[in-house]
C-alpha atoms as a PDB file:
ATOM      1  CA  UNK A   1       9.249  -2.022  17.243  1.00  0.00           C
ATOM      2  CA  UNK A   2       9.403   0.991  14.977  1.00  0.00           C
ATOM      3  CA  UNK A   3       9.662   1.129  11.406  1.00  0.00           C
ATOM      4  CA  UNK A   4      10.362   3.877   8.878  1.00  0.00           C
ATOM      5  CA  UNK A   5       8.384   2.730   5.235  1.00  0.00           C
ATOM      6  CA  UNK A   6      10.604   4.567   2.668  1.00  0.00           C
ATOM      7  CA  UNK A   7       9.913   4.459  -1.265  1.00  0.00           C
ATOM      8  CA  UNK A   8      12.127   6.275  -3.520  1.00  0.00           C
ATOM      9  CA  UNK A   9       9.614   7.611  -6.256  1.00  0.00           C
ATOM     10  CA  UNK A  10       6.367   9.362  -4.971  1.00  0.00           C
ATOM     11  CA  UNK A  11       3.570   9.769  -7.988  1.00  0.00           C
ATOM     12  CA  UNK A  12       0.116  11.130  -7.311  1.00  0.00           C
ATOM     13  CA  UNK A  13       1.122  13.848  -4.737  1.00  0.00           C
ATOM     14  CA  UNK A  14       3.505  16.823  -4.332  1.00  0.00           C
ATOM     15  CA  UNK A  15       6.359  14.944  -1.721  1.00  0.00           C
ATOM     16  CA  UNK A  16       8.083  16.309   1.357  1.00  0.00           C
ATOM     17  CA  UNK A  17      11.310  17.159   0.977  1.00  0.00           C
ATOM     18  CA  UNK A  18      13.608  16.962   4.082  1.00  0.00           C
ATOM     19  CA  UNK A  19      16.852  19.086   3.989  1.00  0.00           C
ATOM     20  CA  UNK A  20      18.448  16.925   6.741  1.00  0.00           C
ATOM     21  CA  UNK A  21      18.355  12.816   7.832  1.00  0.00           C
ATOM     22  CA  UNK A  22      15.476  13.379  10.532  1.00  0.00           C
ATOM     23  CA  UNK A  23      13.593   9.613  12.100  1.00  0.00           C
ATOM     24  CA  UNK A  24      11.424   9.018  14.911  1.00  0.00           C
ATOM     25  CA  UNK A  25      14.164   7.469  17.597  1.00  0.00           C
ATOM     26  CA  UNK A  26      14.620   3.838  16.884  1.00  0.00           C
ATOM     27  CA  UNK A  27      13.067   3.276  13.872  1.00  0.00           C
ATOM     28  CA  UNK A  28      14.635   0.576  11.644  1.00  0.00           C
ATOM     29  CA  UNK A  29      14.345   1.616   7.774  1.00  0.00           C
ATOM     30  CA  UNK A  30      12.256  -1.042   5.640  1.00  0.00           C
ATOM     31  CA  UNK A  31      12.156   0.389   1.787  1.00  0.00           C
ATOM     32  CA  UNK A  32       9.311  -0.819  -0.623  1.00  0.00           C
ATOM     33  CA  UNK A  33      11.664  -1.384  -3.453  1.00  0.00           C
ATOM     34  CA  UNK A  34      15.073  -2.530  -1.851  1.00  0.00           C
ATOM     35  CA  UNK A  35      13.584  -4.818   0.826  1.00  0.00           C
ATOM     36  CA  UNK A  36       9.661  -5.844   0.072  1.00  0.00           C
ATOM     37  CA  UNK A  37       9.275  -6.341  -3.618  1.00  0.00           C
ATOM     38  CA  UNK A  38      10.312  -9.361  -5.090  1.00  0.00           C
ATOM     39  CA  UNK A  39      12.496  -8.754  -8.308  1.00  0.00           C
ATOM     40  CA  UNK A  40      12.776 -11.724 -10.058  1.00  0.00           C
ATOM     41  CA  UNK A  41       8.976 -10.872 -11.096  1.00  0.00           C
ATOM     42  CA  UNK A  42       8.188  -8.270 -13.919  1.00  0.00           C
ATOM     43  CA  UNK A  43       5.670  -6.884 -12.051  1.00  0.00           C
ATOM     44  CA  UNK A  44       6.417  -3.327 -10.660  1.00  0.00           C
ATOM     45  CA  UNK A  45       6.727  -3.329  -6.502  1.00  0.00           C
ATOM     46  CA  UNK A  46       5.878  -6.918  -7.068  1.00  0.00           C
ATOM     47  CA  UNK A  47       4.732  -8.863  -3.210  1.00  0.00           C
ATOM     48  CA  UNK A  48       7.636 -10.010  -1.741  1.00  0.00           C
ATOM     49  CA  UNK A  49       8.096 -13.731  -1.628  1.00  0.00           C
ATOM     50  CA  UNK A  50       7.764 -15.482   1.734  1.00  0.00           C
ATOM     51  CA  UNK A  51      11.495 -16.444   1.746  1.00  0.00           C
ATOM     52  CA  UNK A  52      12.183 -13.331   1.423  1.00  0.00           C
ATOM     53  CA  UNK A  53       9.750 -12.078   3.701  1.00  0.00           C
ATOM     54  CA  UNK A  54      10.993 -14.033   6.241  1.00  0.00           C
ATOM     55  CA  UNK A  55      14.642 -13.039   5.389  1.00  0.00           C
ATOM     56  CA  UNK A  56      13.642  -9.535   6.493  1.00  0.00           C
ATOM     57  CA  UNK A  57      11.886 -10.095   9.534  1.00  0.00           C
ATOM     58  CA  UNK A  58      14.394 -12.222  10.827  1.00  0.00           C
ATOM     59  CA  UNK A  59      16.864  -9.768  10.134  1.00  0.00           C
ATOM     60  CA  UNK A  60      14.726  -7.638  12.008  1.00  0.00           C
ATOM     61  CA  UNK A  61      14.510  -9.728  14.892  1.00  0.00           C
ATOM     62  CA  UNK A  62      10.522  -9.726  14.689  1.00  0.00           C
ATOM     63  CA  UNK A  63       8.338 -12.396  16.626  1.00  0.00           C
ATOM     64  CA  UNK A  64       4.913 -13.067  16.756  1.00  0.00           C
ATOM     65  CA  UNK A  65       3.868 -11.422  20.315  1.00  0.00           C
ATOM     66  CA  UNK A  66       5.780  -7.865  18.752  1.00  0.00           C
ATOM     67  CA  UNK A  67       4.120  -4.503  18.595  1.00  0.00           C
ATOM     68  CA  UNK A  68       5.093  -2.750  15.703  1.00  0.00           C
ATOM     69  CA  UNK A  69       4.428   0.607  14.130  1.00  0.00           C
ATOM     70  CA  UNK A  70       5.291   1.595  11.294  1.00  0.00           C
ATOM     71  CA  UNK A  71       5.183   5.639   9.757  1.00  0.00           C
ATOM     72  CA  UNK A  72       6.295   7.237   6.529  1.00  0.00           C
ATOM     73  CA  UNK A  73       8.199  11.195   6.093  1.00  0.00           C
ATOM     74  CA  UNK A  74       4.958  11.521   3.598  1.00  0.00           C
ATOM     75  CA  UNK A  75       2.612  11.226   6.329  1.00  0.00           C
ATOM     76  CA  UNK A  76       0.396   8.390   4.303  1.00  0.00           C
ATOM     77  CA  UNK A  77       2.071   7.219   1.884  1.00  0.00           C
ATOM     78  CA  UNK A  78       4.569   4.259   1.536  1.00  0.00           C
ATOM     79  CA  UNK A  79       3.392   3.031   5.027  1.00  0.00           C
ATOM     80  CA  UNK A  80      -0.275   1.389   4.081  1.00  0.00           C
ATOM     81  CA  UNK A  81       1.558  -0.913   1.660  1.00  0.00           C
ATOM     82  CA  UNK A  82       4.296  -1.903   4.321  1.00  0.00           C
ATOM     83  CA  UNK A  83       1.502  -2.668   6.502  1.00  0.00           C
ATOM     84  CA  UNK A  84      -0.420  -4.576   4.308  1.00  0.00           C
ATOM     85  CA  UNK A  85       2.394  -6.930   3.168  1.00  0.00           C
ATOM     86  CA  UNK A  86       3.153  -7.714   7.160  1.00  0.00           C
ATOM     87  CA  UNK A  87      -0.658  -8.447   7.866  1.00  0.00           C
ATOM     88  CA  UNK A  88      -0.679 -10.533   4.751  1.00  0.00           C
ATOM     89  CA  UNK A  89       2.379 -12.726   6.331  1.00  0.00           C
ATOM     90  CA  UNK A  90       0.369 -13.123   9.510  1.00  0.00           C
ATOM     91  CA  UNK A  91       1.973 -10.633  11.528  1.00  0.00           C
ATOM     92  CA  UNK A  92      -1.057  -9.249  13.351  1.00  0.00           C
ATOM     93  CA  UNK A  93       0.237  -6.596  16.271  1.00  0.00           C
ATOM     94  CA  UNK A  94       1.333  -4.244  13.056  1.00  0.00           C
ATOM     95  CA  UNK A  95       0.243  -0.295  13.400  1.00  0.00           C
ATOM     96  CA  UNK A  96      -0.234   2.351  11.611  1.00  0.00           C
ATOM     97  CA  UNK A  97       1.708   5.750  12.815  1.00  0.00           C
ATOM     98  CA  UNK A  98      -1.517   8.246  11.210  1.00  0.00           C
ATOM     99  CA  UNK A  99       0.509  11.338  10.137  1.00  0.00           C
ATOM    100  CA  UNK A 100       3.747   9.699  10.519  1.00  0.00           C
ATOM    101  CA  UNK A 101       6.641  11.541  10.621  1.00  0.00           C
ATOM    102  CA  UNK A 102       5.174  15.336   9.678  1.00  0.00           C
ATOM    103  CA  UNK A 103       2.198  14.955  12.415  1.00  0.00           C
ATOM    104  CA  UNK A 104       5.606  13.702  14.905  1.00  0.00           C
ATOM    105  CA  UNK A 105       7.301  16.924  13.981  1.00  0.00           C
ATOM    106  CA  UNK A 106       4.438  19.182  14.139  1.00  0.00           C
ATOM    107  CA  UNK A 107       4.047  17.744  17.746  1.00  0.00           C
ATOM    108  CA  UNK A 108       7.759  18.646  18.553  1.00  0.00           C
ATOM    109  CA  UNK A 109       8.432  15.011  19.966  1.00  0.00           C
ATOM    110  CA  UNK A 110      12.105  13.360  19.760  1.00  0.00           C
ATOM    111  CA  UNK A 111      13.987  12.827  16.514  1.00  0.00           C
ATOM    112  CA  UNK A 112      17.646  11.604  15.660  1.00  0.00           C
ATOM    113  CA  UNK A 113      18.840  11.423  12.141  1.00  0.00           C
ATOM    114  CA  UNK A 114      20.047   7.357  12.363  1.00  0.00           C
ATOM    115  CA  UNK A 115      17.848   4.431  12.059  1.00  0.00           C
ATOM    116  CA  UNK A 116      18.536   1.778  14.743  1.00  0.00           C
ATOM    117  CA  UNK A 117      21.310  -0.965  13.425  1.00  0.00           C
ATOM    118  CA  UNK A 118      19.544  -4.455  12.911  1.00  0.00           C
ATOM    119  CA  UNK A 119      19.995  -6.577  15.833  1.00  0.00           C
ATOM    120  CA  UNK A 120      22.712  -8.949  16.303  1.00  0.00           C
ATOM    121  CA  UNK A 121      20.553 -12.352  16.418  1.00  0.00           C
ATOM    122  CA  UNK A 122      18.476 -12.558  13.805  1.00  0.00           C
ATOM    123  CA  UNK A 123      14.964 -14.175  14.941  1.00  0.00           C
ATOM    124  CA  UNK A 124      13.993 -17.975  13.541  1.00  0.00           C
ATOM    125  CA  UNK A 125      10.294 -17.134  13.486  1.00  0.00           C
ATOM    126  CA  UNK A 126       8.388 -18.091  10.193  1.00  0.00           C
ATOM    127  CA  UNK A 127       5.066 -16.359   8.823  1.00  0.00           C
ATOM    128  CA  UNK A 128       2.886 -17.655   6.010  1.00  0.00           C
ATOM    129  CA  UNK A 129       1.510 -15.917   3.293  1.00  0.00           C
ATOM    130  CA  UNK A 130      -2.204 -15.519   2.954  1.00  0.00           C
ATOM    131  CA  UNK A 131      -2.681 -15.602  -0.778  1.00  0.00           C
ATOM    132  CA  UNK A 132      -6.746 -14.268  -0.014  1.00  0.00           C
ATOM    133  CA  UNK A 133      -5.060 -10.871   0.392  1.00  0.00           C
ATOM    134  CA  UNK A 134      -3.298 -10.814  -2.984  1.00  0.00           C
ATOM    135  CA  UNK A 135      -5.944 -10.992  -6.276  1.00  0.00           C
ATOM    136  CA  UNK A 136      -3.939 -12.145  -9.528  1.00  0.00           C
ATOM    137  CA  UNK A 137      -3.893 -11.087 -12.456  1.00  0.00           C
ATOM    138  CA  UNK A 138      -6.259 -13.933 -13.463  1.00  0.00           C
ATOM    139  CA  UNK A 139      -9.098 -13.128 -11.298  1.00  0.00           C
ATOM    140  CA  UNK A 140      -9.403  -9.487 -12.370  1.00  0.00           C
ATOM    141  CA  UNK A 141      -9.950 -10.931 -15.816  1.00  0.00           C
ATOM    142  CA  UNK A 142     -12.772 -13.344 -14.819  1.00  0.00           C
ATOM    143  CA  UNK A 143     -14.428 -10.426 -12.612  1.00  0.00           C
ATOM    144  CA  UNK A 144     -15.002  -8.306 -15.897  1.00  0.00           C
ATOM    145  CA  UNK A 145     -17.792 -11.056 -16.699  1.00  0.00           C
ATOM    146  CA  UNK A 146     -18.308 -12.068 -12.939  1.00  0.00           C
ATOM    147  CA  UNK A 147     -18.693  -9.372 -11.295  1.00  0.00           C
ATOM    148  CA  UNK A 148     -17.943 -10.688  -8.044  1.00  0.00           C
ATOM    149  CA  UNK A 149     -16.130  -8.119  -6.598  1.00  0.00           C
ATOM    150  CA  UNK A 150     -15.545  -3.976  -7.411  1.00  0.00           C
ATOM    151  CA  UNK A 151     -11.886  -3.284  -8.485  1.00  0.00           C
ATOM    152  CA  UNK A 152     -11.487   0.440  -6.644  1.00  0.00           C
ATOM    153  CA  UNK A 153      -8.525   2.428  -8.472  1.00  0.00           C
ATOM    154  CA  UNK A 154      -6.355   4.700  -6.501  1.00  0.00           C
ATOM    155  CA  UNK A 155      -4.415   6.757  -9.340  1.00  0.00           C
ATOM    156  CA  UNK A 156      -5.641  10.354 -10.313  1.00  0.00           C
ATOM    157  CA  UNK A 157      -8.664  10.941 -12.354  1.00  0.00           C
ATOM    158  CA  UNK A 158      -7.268  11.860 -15.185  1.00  0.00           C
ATOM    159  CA  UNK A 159      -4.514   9.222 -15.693  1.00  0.00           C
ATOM    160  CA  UNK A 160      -7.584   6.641 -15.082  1.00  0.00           C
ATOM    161  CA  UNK A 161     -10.390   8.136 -17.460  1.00  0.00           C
ATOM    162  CA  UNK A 162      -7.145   8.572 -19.946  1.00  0.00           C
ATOM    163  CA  UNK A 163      -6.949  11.796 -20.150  1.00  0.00           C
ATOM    164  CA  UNK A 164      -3.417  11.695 -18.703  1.00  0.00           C
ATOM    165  CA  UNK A 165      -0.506   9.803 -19.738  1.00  0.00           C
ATOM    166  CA  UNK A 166       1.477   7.143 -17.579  1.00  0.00           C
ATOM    167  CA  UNK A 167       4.079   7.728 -15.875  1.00  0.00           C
ATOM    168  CA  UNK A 168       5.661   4.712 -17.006  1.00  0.00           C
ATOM    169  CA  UNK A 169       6.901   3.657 -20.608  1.00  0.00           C
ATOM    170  CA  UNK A 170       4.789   1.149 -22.260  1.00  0.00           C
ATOM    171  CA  UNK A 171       1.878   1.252 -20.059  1.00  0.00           C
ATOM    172  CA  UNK A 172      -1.696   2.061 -21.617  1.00  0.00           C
ATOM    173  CA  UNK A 173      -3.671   4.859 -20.220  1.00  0.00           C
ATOM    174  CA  UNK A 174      -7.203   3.998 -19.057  1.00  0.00           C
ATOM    175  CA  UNK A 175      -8.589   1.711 -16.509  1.00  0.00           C
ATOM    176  CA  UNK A 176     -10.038  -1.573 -15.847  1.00  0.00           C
ATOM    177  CA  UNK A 177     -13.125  -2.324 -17.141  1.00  0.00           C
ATOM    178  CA  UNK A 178     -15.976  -1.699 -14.470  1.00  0.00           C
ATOM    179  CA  UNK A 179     -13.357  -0.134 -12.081  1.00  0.00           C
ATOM    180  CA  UNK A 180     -14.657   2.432 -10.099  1.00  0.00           C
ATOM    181  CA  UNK A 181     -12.005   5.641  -9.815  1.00  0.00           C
ATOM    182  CA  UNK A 182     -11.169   6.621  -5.867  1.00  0.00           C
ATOM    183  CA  UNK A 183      -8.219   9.025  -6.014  1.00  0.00           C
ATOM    184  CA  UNK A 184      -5.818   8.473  -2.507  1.00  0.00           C
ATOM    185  CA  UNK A 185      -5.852  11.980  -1.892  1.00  0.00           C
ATOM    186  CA  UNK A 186      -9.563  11.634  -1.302  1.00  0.00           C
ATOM    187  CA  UNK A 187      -9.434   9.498   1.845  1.00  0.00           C
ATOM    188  CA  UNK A 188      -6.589  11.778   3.639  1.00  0.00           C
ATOM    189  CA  UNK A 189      -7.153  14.776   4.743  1.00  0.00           C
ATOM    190  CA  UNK A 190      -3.290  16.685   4.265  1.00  0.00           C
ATOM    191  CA  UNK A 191      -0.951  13.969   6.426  1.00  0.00           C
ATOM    192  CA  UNK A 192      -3.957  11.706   7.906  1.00  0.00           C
ATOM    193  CA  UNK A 193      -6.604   9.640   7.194  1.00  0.00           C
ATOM    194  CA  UNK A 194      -9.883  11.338   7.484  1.00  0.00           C
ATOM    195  CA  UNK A 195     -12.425  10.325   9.821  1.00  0.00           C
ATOM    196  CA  UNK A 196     -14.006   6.672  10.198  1.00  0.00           C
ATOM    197  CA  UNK A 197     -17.727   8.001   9.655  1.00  0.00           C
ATOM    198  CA  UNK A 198     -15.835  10.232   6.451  1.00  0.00           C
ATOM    199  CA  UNK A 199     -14.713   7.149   5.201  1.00  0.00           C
ATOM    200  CA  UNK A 200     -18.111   5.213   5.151  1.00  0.00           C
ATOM    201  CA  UNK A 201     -19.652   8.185   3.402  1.00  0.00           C
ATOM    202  CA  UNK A 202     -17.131   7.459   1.006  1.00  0.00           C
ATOM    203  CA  UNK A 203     -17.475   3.788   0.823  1.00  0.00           C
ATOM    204  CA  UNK A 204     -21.005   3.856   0.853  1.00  0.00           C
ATOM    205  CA  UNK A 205     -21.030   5.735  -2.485  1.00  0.00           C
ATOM    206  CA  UNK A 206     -19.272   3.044  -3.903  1.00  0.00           C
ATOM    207  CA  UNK A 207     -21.509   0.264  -2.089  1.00  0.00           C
ATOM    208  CA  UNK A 208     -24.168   0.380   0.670  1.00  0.00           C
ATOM    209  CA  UNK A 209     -23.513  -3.447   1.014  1.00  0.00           C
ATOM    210  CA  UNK A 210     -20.172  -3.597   3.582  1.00  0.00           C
ATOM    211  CA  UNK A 211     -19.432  -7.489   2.860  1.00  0.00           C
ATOM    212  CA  UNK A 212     -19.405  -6.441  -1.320  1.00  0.00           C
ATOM    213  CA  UNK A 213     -15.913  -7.655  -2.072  1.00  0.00           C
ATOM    214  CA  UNK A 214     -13.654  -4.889  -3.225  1.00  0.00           C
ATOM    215  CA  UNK A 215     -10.207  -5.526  -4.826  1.00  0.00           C
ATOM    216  CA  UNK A 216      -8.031  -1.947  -4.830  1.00  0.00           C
ATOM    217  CA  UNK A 217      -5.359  -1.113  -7.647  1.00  0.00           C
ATOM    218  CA  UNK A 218      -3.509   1.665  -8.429  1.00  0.00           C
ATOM    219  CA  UNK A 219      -0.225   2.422 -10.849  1.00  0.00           C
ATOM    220  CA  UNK A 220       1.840  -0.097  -8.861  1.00  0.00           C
ATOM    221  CA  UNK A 221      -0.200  -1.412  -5.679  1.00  0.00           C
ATOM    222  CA  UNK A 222       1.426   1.742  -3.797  1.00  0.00           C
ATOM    223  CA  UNK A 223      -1.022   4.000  -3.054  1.00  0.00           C
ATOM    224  CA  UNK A 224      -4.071   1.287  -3.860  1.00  0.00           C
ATOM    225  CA  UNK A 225      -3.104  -0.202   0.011  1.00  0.00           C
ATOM    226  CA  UNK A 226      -3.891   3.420   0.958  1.00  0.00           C
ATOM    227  CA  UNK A 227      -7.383   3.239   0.111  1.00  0.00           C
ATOM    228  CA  UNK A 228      -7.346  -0.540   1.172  1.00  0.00           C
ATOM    229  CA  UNK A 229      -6.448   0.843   4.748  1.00  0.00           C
ATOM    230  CA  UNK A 230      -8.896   3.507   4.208  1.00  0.00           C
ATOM    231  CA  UNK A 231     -11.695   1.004   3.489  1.00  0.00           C
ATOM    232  CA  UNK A 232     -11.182  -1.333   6.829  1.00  0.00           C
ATOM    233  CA  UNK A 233     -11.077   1.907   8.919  1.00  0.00           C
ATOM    234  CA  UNK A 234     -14.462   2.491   7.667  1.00  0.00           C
ATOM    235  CA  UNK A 235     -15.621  -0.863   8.632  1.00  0.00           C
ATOM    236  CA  UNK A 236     -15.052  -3.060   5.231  1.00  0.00           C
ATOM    237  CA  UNK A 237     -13.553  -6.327   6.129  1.00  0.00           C
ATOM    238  CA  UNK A 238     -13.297  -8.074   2.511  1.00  0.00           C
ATOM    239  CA  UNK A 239     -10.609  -6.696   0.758  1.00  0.00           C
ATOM    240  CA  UNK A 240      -8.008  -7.703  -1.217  1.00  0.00           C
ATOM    241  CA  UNK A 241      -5.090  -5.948  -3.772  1.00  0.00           C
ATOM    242  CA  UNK A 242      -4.484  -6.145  -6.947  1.00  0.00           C
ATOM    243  CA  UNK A 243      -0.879  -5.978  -6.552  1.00  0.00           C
ATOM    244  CA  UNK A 244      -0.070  -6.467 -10.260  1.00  0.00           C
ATOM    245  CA  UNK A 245      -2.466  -2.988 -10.923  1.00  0.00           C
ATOM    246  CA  UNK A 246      -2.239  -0.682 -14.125  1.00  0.00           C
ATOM    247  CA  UNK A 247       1.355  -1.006 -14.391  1.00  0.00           C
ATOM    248  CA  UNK A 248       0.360  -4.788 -15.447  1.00  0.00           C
ATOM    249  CA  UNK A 249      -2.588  -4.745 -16.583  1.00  0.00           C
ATOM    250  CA  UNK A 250      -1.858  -1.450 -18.831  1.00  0.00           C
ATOM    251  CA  UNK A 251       1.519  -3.368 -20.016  1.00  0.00           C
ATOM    252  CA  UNK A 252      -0.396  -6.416 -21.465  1.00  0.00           C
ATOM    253  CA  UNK A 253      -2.167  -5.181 -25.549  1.00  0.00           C
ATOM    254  CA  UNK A 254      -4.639  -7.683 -25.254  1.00  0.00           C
ATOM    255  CA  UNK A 255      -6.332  -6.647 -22.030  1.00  0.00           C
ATOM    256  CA  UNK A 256      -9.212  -4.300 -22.676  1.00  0.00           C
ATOM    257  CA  UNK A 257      -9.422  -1.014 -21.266  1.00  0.00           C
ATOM    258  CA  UNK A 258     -11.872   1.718 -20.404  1.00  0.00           C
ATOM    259  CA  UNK A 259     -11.498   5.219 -20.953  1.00  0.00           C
END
């Protein structure tokens, strides 16, 4: 199974702009904000719920022996966070397309400009959150004293040492206290991930020890799955994401804040 990751708003990077509807053949179209983020929360690109998890990949017609792959038109971009969400429901045979749809078009393979219809029967098969995955709100504020984990911030260096305002109203500028800043752009290299020994160098700089938990944040949990990704490709296992990320924790007066 194929999937297309769409997002409507891209922040942090110049996006591709595509005159005409162009897909990789028979890929169904899951979008961050219409299908995966559950909106009875305030948070921003909130986690879906399992019901409505479920909802979708029924819809989809997913089981649990499926293949699927799933690509963005940014390259890496909306695709980390799709990916995330589906291993955090269980589903385990879920890919990565690295360069997604620009790599596919620089390679001259097959395109059409539909997505494939959902299928006719709907699948009954059931996945389970795992909540280890997801770090609340709650724990970020106990880690400030705890220390038990590094919170690893995706946005751009200026928006997290301040210098930079938000893109959205009513959020601080700043960062977490004890964060440590790792811009997106600096684990892909144009449209793909850069290397696996690339990525340890990088990794390494933020900890030589590989079980250190690290929780990853960003403006909305967006691009922090990007460095999440980036982080088990070099070989780091215990991760989680701070889904709520700056766009919460930036939104609340009596959280403190770094510049």
């Amino acid at each position: 199974m194929i999937i297309q990751a769409t997002i409507s708003k891209i922040i942090g990077k110049e996006p591709l702009i595509y005159s005409d509807p162009v897909h990789i053949p028979n890929a169904f179209k899951v979008d961050i904000e219409d299908d995966l983020s559950d909106l009875t929360l305030d948070v921003v690109h909130a986690f879906p719920s399992e019901q409505q998890f479920n909802a979708l990949s029924q819809r989809l017609g997913i089981c649990h022996d499926h293949t699927i792959v799933i690509y963005d038109d940014q390259g890496i971009y909306a695709a980390p966070r799709i990916w995330w969400i589906f291993k955090s429901f269980g589903v385990e045979n879920v890919f990565i397309l690295d360069g997604g749809l620009p790599k596919w078009l620089k390679e001259n393979k097959p395109t059409t400009t539909e997505y494939r219809a959902m299928p006719e029967i709907p699948s009954a098969v059931n996945f389970s959150f795992n909540s280890q995955n997801v770090c609340s709100l709650e724990l970020v504020k106990q880690n400030i004293l705890t220390k038990q984990f590094i919170v690893v911030d995706a946005r751009a260096a200026e928006r997290f040492s301040g210098l930079m305002p938000e893109p959205r109203p009513g959020v601080r500028s700043g960062h977490i206290p004890n964060a440590i800043n790792l811009p997106f752009g600096q684990v892909i290299d144009n449209i793909c991930y850069k290397s696996p020994e690339t990525l340890s160098d990088i990794f390494d700089a933020i900890s030589h020890d590989k079980f250190r938990p690290l929780s990853f944040s960003c403006g909305s949990g967006v691009t922090g799955c990007i460095i999440l990704v980036a982080a088990i490709i070099a070989g780091r296992s215990n991760v989680s994401l701070y889904d709520g990320s700056w766009s919460e924790w930036g939104s609340i007066p009596t959280l403190p804040v770094e510049l």
